[in-house]
N, C-alpha and C. Protein backbone atom coordinates (compact mmCIF):
# COMPACT_ATOMS: atom_id res chain seq x y z
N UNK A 1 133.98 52.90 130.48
CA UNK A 1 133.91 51.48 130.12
C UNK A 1 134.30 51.29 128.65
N UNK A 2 135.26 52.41 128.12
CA UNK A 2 135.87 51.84 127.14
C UNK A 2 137.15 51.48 126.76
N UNK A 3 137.01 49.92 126.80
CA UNK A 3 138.06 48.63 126.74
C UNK A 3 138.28 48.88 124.94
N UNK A 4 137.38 49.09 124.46
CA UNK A 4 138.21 49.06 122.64
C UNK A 4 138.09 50.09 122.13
N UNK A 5 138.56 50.45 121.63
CA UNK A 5 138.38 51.84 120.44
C UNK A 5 137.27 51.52 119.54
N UNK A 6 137.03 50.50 119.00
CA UNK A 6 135.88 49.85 118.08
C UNK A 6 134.30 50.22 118.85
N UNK A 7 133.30 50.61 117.81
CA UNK A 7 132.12 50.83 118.52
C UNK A 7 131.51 49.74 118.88
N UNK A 8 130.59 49.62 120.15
CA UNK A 8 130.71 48.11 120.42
C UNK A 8 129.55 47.36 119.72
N UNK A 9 128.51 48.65 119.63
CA UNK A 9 127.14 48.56 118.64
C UNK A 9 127.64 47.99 117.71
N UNK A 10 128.35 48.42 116.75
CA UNK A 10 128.61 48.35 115.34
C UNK A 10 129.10 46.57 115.88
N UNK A 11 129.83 46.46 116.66
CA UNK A 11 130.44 45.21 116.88
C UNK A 11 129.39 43.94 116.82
N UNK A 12 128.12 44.42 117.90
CA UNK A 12 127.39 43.79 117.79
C UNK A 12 126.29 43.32 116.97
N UNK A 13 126.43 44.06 116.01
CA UNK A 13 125.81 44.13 115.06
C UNK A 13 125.80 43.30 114.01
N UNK A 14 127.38 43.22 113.98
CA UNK A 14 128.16 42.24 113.12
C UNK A 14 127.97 40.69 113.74
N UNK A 15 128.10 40.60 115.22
CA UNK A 15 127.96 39.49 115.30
C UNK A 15 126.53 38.93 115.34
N UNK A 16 125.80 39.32 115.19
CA UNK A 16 124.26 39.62 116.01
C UNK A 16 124.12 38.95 113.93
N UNK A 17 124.16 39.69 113.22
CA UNK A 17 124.12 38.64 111.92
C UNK A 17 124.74 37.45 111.60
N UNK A 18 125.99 37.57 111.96
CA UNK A 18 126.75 36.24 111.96
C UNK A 18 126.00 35.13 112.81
N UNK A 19 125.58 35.35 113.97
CA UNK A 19 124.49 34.72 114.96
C UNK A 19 123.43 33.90 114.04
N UNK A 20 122.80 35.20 113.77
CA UNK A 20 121.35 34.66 112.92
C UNK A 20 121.35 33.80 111.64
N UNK A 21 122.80 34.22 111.18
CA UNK A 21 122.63 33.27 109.88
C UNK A 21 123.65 31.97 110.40
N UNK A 22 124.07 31.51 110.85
CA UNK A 22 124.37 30.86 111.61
C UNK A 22 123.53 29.72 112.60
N UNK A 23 122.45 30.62 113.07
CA UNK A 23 121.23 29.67 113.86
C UNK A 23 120.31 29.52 112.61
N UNK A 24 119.58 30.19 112.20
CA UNK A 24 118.79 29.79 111.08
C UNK A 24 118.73 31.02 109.87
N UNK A 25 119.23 30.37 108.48
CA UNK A 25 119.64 31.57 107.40
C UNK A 25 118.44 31.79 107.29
N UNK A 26 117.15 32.07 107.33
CA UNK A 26 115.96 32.46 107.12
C UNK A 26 116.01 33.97 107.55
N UNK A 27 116.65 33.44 108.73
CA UNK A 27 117.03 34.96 109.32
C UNK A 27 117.68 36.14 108.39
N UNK A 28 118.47 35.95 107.75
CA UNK A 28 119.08 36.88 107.10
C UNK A 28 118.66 37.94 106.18
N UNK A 29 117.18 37.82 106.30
CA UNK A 29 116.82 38.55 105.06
C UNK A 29 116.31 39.80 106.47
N UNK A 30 115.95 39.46 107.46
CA UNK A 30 115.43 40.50 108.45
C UNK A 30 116.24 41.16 109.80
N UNK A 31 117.60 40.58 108.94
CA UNK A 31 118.75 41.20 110.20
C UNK A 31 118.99 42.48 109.19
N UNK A 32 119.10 43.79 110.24
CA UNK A 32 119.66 44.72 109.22
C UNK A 32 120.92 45.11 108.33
N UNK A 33 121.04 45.31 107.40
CA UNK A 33 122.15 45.16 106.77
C UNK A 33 122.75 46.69 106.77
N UNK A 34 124.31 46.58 107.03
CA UNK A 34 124.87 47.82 107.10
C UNK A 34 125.81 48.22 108.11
């Protein structure tokens, strides 16, 4: 089931912050960074 070369974790990860600060920036201090 791999459709990308990109890890999909790492992918989600990225969006999974973009998400949170996005729905409420409060969030951002407890999404992990990295």
């Amino acid at each position: 089931m791999n459709e990308t070369p990109k890890n999909p974790f790492a992918e989600m990860m990225v969006m999974g912050q973009e998400w949170a600060k996005a729905m409420n920036p409060a969030l951002e201090h407890f999404t992990p960074k990295g």
